[in-house]
C-alpha atoms as a PDB file:
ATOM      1  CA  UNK A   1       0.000   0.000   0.000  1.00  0.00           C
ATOM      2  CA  UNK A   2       1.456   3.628  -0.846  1.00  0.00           C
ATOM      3  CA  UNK A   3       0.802   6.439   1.317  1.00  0.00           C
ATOM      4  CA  UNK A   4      -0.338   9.424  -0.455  1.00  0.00           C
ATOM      5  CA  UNK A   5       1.683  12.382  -0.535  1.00  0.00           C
ATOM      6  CA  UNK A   6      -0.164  15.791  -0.304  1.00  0.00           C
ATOM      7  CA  UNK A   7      -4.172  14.952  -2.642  1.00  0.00           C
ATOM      8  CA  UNK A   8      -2.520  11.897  -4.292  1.00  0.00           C
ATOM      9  CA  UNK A   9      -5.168   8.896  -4.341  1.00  0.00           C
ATOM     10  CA  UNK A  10      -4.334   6.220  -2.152  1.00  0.00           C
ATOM     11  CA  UNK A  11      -3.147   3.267  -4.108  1.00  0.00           C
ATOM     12  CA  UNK A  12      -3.528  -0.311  -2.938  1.00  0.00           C
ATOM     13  CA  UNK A  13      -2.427  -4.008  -4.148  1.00  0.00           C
ATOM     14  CA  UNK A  14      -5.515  -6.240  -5.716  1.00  0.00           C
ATOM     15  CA  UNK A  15      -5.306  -8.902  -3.454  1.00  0.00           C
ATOM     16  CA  UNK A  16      -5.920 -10.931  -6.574  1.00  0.00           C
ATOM     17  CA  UNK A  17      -3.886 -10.313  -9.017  1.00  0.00           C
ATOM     18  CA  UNK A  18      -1.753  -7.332  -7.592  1.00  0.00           C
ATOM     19  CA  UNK A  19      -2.350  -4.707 -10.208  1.00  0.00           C
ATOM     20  CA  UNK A  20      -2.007  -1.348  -8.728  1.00  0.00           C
ATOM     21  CA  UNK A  21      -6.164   0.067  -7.986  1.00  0.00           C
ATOM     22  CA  UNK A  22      -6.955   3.984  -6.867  1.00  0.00           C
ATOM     23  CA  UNK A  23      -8.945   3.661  -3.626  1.00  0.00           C
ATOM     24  CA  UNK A  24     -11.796   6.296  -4.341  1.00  0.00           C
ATOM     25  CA  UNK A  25     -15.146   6.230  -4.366  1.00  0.00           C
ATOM     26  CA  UNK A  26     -15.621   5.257  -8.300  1.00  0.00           C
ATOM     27  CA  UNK A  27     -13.214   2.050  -8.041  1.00  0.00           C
ATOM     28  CA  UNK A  28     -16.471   0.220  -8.158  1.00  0.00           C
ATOM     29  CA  UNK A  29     -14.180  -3.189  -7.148  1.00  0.00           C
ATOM     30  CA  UNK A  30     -12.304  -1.912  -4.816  1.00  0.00           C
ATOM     31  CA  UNK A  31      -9.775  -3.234  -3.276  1.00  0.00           C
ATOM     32  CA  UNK A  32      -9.860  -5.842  -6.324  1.00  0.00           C
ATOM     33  CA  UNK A  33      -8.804  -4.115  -9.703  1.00  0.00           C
ATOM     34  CA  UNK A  34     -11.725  -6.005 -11.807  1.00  0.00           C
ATOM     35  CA  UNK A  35     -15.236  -8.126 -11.235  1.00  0.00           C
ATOM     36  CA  UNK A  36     -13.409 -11.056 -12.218  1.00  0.00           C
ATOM     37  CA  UNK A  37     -10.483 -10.512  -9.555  1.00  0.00           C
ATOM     38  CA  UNK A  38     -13.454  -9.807  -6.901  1.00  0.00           C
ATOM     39  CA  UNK A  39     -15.018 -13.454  -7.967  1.00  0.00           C
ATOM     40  CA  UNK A  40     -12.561 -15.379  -8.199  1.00  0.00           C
ATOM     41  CA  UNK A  41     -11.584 -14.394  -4.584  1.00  0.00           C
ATOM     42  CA  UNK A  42     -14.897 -15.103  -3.596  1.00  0.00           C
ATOM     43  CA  UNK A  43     -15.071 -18.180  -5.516  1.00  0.00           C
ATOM     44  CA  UNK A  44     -11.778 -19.429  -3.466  1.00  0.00           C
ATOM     45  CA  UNK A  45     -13.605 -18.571   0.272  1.00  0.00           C
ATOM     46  CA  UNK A  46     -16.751 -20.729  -1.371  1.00  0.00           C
ATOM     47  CA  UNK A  47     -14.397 -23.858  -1.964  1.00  0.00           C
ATOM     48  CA  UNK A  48     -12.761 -23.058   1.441  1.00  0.00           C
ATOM     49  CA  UNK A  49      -9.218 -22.127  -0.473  1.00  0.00           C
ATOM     50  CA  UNK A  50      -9.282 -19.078   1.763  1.00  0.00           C
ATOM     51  CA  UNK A  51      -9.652 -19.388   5.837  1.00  0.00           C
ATOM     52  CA  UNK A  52      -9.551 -17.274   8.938  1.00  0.00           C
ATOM     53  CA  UNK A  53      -6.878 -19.416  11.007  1.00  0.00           C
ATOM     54  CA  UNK A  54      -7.898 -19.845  14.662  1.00  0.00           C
ATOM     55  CA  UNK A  55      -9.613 -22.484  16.299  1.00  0.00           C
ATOM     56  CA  UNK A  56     -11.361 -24.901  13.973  1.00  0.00           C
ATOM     57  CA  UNK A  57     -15.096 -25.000  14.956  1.00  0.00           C
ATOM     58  CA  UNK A  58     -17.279 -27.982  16.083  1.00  0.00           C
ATOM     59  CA  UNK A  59     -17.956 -30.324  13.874  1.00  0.00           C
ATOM     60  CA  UNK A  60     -21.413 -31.868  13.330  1.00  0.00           C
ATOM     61  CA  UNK A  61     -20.561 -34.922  15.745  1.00  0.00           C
ATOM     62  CA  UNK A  62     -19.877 -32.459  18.376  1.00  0.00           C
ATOM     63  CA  UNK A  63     -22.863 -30.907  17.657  1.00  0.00           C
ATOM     64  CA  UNK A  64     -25.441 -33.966  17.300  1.00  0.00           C
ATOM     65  CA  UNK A  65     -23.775 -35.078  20.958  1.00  0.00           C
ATOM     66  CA  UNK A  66     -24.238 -31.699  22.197  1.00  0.00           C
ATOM     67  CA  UNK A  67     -28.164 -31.596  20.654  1.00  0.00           C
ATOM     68  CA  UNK A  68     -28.460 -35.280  22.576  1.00  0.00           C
ATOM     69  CA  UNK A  69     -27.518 -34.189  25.741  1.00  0.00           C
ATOM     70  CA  UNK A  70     -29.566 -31.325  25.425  1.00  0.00           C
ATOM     71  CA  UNK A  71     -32.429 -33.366  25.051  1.00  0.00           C
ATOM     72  CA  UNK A  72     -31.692 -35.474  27.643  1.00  0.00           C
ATOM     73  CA  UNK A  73     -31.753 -32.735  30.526  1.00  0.00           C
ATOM     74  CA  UNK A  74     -35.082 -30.684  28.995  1.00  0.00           C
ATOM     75  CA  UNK A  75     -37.731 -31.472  30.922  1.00  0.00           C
ATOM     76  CA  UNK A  76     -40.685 -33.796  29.112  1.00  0.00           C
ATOM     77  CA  UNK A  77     -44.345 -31.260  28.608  1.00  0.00           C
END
């Protein structure tokens, strides 16, 4: 990213492809350069290509032994 000196536009990276994009108002893709960078990043978070590292969540085993416990301790009406 390039810090603007005096009124320049900031200038960022597409995360995509890299091509240098004006942050302003009418960079409709912003930070991406293009619609197709801005999909195909999307389309990698959709086929899990792209994560958030951290803890990995439950999964549905947890869950289905946390729903049958659950069950067990709510009272009957």
């Amino acid at each position: 990213m390039t810090i603007p000196a005096n009124d320049a536009p900031l200038e960022v990276d597409c995360p995509q492809c890299s091509k240098r994009v004006v942050w302003e108002p009418n960079s409709l893709y912003r930070p991406f350069c293009s619609k197709r960078c801005q999909l195909l990043d999307l389309g990698a978070w959709a086929e899990e290509s792209h994560r958030i590292s951290g803890e990995s969540a439950m999964d549905e085993a947890d869950i289905e032994t946390l729903l049958a416990q659950a069950d067990k301790d709510a009272p009957l009406t």
